[in-house]
Protein backbone atom coordinates (compact mmCIF):
# COMPACT_ATOMS: atom_id res chain seq x y z
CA UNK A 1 -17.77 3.07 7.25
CA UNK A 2 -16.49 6.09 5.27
CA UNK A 3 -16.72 5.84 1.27
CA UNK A 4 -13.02 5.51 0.00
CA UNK A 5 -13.49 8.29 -2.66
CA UNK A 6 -9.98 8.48 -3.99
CA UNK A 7 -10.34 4.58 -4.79
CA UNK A 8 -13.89 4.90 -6.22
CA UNK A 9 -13.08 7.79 -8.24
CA UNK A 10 -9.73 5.85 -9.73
CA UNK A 11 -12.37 2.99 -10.70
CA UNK A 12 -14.85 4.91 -11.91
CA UNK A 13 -13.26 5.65 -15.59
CA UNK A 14 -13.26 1.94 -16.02
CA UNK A 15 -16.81 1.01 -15.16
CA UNK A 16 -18.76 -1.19 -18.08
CA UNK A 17 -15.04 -1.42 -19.85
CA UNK A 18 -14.01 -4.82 -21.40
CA UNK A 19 -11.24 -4.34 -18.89
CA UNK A 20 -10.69 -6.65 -15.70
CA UNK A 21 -10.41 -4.12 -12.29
CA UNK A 22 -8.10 -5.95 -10.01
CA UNK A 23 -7.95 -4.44 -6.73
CA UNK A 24 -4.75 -5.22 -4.76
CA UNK A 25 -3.39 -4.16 -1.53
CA UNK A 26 -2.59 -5.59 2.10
CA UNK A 27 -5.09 -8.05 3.60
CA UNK A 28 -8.15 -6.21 5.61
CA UNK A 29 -6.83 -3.00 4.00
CA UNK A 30 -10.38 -2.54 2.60
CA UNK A 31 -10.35 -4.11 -0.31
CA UNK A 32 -13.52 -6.07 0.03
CA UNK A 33 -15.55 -2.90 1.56
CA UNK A 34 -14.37 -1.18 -1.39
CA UNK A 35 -16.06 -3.43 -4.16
CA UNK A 36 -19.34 -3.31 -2.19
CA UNK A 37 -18.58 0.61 -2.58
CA UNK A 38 -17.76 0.20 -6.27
CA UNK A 39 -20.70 -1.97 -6.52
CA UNK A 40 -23.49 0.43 -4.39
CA UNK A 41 -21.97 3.15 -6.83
CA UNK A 42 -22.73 1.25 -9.86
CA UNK A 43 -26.49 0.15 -8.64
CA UNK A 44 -26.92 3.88 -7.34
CA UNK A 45 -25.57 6.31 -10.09
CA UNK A 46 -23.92 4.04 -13.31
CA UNK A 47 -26.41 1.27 -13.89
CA UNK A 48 -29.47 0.99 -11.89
CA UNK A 49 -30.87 -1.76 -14.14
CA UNK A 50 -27.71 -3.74 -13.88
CA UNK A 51 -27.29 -7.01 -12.00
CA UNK A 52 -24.32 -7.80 -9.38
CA UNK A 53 -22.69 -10.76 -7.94
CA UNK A 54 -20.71 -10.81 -5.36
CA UNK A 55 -18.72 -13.80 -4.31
CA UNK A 56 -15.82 -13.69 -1.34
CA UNK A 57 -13.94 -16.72 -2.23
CA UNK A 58 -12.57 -17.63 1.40
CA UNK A 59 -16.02 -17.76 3.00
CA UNK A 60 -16.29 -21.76 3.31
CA UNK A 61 -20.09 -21.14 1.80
CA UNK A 62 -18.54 -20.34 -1.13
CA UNK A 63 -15.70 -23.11 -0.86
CA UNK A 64 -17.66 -24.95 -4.46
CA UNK A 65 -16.35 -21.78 -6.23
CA UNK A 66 -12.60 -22.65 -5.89
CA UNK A 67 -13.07 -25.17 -8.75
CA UNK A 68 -13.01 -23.16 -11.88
CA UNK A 69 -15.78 -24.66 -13.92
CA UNK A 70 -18.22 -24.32 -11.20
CA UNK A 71 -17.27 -20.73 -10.72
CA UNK A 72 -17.89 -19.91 -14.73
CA UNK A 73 -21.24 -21.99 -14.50
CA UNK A 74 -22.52 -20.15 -11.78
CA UNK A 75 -21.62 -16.35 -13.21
CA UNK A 76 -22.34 -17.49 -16.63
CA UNK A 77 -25.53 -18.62 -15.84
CA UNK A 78 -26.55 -15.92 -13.87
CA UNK A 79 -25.48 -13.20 -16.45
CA UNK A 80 -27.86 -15.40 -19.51
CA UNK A 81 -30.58 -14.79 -17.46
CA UNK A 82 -29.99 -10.91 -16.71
CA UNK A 83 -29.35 -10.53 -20.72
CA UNK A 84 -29.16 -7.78 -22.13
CA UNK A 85 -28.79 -5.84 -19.33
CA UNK A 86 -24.66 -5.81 -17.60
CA UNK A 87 -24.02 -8.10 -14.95
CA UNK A 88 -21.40 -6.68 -12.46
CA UNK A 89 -19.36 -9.42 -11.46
CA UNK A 90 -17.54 -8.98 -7.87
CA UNK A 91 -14.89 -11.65 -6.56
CA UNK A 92 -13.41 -11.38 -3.70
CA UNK A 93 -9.99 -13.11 -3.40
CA UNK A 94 -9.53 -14.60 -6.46
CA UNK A 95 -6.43 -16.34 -5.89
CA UNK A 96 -8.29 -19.04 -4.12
CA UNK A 97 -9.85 -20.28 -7.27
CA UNK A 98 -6.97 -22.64 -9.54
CA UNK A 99 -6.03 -21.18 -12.58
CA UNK A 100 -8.16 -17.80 -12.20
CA UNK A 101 -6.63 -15.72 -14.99
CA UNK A 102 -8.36 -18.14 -17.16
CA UNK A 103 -11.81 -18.04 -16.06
CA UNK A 104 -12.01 -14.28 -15.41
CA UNK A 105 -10.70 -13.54 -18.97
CA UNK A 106 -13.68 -15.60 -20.43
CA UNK A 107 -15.86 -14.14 -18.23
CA UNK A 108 -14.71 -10.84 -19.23
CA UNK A 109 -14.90 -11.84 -23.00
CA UNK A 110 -18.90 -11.75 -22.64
CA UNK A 111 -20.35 -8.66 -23.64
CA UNK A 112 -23.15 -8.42 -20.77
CA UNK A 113 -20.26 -9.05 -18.10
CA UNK A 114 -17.65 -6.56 -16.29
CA UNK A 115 -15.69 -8.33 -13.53
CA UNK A 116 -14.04 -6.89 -10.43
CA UNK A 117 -11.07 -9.20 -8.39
CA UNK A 118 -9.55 -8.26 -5.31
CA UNK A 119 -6.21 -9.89 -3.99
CA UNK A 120 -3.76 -9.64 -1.03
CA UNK A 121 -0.64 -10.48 -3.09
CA UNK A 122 0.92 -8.88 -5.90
CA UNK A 123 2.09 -11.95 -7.58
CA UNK A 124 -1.64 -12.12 -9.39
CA UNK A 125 -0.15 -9.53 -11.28
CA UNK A 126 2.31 -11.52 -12.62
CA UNK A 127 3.61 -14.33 -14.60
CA UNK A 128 0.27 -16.12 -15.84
CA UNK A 129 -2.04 -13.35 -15.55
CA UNK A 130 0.52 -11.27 -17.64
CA UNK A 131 0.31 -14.09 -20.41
CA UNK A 132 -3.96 -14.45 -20.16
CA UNK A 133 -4.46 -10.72 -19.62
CA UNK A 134 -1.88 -8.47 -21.09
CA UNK A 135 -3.40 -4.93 -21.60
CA UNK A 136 -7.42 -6.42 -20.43
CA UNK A 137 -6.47 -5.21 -17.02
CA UNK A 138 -5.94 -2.07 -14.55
CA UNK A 139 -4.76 -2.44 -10.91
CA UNK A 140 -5.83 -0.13 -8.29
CA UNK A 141 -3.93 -0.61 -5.22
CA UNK A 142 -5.68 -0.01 -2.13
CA UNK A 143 -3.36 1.35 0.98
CA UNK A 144 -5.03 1.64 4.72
CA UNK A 145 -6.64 4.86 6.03
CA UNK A 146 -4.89 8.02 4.91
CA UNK A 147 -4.56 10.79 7.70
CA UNK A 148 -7.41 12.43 6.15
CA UNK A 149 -9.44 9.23 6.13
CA UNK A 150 -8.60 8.56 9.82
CA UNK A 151 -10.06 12.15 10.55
CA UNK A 152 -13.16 10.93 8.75
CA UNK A 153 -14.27 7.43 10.34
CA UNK A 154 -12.77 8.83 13.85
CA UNK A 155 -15.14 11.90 13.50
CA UNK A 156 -12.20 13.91 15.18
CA UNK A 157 -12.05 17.65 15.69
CA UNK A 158 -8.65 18.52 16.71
CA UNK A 159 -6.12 17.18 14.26
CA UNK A 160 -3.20 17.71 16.54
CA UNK A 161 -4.32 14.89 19.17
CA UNK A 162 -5.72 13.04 16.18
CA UNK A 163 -1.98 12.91 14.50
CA UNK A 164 -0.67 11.66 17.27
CA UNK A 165 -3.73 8.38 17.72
CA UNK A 166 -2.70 8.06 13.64
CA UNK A 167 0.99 7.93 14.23
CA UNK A 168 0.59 5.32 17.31
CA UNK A 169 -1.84 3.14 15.34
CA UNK A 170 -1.46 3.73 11.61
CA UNK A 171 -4.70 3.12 9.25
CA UNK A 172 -5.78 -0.37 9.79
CA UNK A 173 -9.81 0.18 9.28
CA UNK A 174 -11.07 -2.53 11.43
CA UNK A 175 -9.26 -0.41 14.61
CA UNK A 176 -11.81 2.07 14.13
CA UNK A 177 -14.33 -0.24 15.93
CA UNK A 178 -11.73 -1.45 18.40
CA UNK A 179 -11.91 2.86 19.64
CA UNK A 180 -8.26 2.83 19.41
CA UNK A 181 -7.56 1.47 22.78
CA UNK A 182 -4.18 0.51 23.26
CA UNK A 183 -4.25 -3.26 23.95
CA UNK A 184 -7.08 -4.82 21.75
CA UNK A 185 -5.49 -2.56 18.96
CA UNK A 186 -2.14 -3.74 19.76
CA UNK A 187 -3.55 -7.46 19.80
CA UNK A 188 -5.91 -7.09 16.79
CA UNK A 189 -2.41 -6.01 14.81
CA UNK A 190 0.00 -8.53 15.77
CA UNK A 191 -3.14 -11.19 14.43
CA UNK A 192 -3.56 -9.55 11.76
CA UNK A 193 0.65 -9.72 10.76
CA UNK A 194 0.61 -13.65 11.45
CA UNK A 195 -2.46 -13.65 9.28
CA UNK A 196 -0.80 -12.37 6.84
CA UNK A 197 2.83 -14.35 7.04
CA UNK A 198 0.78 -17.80 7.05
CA UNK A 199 -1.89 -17.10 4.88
CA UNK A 200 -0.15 -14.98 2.14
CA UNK A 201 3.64 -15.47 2.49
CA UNK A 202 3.72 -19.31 4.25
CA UNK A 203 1.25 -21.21 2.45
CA UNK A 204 1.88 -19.47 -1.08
CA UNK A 205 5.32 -20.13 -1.30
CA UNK A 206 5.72 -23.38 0.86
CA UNK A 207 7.87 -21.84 2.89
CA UNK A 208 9.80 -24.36 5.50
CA UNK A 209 11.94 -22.49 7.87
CA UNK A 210 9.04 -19.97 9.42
CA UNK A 211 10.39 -18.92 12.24
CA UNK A 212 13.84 -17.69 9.88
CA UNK A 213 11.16 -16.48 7.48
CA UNK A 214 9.57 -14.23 10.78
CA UNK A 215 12.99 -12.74 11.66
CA UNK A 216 13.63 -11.24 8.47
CA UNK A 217 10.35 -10.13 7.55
CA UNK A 218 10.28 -8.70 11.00
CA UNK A 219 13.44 -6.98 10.69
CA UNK A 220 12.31 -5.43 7.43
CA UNK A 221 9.59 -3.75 9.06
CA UNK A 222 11.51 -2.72 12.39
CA UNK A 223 13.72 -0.61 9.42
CA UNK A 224 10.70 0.83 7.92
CA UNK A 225 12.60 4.31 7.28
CA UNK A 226 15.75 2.90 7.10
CA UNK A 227 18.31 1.41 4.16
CA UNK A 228 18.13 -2.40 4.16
CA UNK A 229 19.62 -4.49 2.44
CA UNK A 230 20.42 -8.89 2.07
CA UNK A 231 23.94 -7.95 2.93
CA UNK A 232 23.19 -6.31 6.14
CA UNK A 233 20.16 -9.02 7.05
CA UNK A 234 22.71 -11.52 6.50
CA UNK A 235 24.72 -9.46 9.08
CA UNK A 236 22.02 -9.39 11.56
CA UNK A 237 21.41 -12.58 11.70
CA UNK A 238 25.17 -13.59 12.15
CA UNK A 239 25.18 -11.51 15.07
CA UNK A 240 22.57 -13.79 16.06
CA UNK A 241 23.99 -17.18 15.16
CA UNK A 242 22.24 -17.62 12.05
CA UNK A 243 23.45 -18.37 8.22
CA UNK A 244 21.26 -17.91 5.41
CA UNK A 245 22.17 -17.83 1.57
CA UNK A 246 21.98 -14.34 -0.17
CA UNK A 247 19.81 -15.72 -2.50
CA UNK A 248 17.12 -17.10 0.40
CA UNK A 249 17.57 -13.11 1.84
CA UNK A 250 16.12 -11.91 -1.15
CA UNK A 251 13.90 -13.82 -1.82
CA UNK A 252 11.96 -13.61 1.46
CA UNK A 253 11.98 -9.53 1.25
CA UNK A 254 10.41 -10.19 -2.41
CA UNK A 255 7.84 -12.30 -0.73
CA UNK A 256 7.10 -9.44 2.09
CA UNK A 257 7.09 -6.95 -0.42
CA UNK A 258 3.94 -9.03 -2.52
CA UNK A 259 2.31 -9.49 0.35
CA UNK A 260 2.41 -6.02 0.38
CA UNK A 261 3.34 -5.26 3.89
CA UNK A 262 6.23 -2.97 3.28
CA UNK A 263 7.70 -1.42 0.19
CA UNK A 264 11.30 -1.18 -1.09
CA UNK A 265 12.36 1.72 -3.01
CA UNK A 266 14.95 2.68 -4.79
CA UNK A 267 17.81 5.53 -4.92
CA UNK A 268 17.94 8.17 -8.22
CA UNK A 269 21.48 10.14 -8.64
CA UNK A 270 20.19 13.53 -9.26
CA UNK A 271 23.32 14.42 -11.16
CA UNK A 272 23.31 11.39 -13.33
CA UNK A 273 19.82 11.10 -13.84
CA UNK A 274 20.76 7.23 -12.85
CA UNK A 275 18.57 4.32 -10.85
CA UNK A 276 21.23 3.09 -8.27
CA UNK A 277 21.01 -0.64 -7.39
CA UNK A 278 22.27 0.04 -4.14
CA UNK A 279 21.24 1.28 -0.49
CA UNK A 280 17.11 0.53 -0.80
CA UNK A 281 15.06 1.98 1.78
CA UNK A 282 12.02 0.36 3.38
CA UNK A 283 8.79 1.49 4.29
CA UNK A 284 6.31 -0.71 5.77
CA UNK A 285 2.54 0.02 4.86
CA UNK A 286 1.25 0.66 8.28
CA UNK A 287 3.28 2.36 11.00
CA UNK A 288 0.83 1.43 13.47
CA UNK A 289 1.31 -2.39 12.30
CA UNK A 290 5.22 -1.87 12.64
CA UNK A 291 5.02 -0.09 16.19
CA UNK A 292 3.13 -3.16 17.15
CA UNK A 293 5.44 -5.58 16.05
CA UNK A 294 8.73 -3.82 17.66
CA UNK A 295 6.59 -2.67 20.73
CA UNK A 296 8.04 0.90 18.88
CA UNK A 297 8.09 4.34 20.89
CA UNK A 298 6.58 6.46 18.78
CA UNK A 299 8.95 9.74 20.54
CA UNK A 300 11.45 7.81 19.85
CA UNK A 301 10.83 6.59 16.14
CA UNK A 302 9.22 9.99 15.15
CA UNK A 303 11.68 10.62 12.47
CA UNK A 304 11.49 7.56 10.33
CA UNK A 305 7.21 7.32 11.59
CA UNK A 306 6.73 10.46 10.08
CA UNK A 307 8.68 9.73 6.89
CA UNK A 308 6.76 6.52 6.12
CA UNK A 309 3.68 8.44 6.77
CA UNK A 310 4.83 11.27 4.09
CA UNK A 311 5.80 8.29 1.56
CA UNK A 312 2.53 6.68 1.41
CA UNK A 313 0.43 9.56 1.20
CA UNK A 314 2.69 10.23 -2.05
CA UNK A 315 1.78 7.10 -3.05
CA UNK A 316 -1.67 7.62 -2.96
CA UNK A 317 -1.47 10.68 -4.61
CA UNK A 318 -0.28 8.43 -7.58
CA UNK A 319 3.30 9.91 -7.25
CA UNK A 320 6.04 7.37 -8.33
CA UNK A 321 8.48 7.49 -5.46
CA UNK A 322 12.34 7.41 -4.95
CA UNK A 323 15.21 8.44 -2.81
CA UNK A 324 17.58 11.11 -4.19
CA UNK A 325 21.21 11.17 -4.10
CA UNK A 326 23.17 14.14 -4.67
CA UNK A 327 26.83 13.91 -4.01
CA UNK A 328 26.98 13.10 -0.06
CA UNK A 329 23.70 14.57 0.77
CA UNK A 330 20.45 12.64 0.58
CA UNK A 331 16.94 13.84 -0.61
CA UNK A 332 14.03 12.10 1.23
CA UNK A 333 11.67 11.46 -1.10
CA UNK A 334 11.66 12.47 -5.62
CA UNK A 335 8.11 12.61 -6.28
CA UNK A 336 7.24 11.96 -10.20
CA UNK A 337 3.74 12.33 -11.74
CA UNK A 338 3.74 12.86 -15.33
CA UNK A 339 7.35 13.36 -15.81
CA UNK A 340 8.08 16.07 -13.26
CA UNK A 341 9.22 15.78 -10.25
CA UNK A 342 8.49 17.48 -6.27
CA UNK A 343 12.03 16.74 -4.26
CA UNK A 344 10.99 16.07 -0.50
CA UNK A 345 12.73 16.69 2.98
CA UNK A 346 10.73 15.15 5.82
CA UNK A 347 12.00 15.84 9.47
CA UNK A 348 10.55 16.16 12.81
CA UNK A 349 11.61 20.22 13.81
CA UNK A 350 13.87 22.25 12.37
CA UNK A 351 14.31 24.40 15.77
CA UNK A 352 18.50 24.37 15.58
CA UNK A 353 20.03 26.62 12.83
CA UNK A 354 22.19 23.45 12.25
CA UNK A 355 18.75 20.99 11.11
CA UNK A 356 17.68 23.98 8.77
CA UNK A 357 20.63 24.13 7.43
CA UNK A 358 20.65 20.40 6.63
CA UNK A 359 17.53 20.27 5.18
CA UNK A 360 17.73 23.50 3.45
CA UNK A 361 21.14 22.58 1.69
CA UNK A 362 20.27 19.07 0.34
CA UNK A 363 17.61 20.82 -1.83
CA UNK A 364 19.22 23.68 -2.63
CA UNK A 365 22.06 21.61 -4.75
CA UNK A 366 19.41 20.09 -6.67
CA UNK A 367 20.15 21.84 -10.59
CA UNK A 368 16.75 22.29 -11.47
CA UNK A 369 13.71 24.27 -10.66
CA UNK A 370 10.92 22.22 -10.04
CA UNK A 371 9.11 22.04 -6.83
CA UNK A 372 11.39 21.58 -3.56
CA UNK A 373 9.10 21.12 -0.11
CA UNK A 374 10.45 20.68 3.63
CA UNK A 375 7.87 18.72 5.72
CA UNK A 376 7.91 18.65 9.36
CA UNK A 377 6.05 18.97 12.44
CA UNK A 378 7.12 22.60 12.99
CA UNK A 379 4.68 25.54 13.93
CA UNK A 380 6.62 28.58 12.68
CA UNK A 381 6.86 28.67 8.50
CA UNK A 382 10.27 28.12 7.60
CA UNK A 383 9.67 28.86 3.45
CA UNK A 384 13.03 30.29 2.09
CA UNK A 385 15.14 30.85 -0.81
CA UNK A 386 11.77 29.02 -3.16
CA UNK A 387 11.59 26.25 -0.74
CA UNK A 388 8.03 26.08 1.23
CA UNK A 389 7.65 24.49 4.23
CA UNK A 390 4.46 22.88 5.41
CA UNK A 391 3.63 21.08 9.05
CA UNK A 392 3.02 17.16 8.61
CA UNK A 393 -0.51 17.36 9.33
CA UNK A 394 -1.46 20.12 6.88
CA UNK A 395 -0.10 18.78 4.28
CA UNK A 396 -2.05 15.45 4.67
CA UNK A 397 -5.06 17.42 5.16
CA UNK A 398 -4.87 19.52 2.25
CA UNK A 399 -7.21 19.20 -1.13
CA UNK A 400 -4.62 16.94 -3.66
């Protein structure tokens, strides 16, 4: 398995801080190979006199552990002993353990103890934590294999017939063992998604109707490029016979989006400076997960493949992400670090004068002078008028 260095590096700063690390992100997205990193890293270069414990809380080994007291007995003890040297504290899935804000933060009160939590849902971010842990916590949110990651742990040589295995199966790391073959990948996916639903989206929020549930998650991530919205899920499933309150709509996208298999994001007028609360576009977290779930053709859904692709690797770049607006033309992707933005065009070739033209124009408009990019999958350099133009895969390959 490759080491995730962007992850370890974001966790490194925080290392031996009276801070909880809470690692989030989609269920087998790595989050559990990533503590053992953070934890080999610690034993190897940090601390080599320090102590860990690691603890996955859904192993049924480790089932005594869900009951809080016995989970602060068995850390606490183990931690007296090591004194005064820093006991690492690793525990995986935390949500499985009642009222786990509450235990961590007293673990993390103790000087000799730094604690690391993974989760698959977002909501541990929220509501109770928020009142137990208010500003004694950082999140790092762990997405699947980047492009450059799949280059990595595939061990590939030509990126051009490597793009197009990571655009048919997306980042999932467990495929890597799987070889990418077509049907056990497919198969491993579509277990993994009802994994998720019933484990993370089912069970947590009692949810009755499943198979209405299914539908609309599903039809979130068939859109995964695309502006959704209640209104036109309600719409969908009319067509279909259905009726389902507004209210039911969104909250079932909310739970999708915790579970963190897709993202909605939001619109910016670049004239107004304004967040719109309309016209949200999805984009689920692995393309390869949503091609397996619509049976997609990847020819056919190269536009809005190749635009989820370019919006998570912003992500992971730590870029804070919207869709701009100016007038009647729309801007891909704003990309905001510290205040300053890169505007974004993503297409699939700009052969026709008429596509360069429409990508060329939409940034052009923009009244300001900050960075303005056109990505596609085009072999001749298009740069113009201060816009550059990069192909897809160079730009995912390229030092950040």
């Amino acid at each position: 398995m490759i080491k995730r260095t962007d992850f370890l590096e974001k966790v490194r700063p925080f290392i031996g801080l009276d801070i909880i690390k809470v690692i989030t992100g989609l269920r087998r997205s790595g989050k559990s190979v990533l503590m053992k990193q953070i934890r080999d890293m610690i034993l190897s270069e940090i601390d080599p006199s320090g102590k860990c414990i690691y603890v996955n809380l859904e192993e049924s080994e480790n089932a005594r552990f869900v009951s809080p007291s016995a989970l602060h007995s068995y850390v606490s003890e183990i931690a007296k002993v090591n004194e005064p040297a820093k006991t690492y504290v690793f525990l995986d899935e935390i949500s499985e353990v009642e009222e786990w804000e509450k235990t961590v933060n007293s673990l993390r009160a103790k000087e000799n103890i730094d604690v690391y939590v993974t989760g698959s849902n977002s909501k541990l971010l929220s509501g109770e934590l928020a009142t137990h842990l208010t500003g004694r916590f950082v999140e790092i949110k762990v997405t699947p294999f980047s492009f450059r990651e799949f280059m990595a742990v595939t061990g590939a040589k030509d990126k051009e017939s490597a793009f197009d295995t990571y655009m048919k199966f997306g980042g999932m790391p467990f495929l890597a063992h799987l070889n990418y073959l077509e049907s056990p990948s497919r198969d491993y996916l579509l277990d993994l998604y009802s994994s998720i639903l019933l484990k993370d989206i089912v069970k947590r929020h009692k949810v009755r109707d499943v198979e209405l549930l299914t539908r609309i998650i599903g039809y979130a991530m068939s859109e995964s490029g695309h502006v959704i919205s209640a209104a036109s899920i309600q719409r969908y499933l009319k067509s279909e016979c259905r009726s389902i309150a507004f209210d039911t709509v969104m909250n079932y996208l909310q739970f999708g989006e915790e579970a963190y298999l897709f993202n909605l994001v939001t619109r910016e007028d670049l004239i107004g400076k304004r967040i719109l609360a309309v016209d949200e576009k999805v984009y689920g977290v692995d393309h390869g997960m949503r091609n397996a779930i619509v049976g997609g053709n990847v020819v056919r859904d190269i536009e809005r493949t190749l635009e989820t692709i370019v919006y998570w690797e912003f992500v992971r770049r730590g870029y804070d992400v919207r869709i701009g607006r100016l007038k009647d033309k729309e801007v891909d992707f704003v990309c905001k670090k510290n205040g300053e933005p890169i505007y974004v065009q993503v297409c699939y070739v700009m052969e026709s004068e008429l596509t360069r033209e429409r990508e060329f124009s939409a940034l052009l408009g923009i009244p300001d002078q900050y960075p303005k990019m056109i990505l596609s999958l085009d072999r001749i350099d298009f740069s113009s008028t201060g816009i550059q133009h990069k192909r897809i895969p160079d730009f995912l390959l390229e030092d950040k």
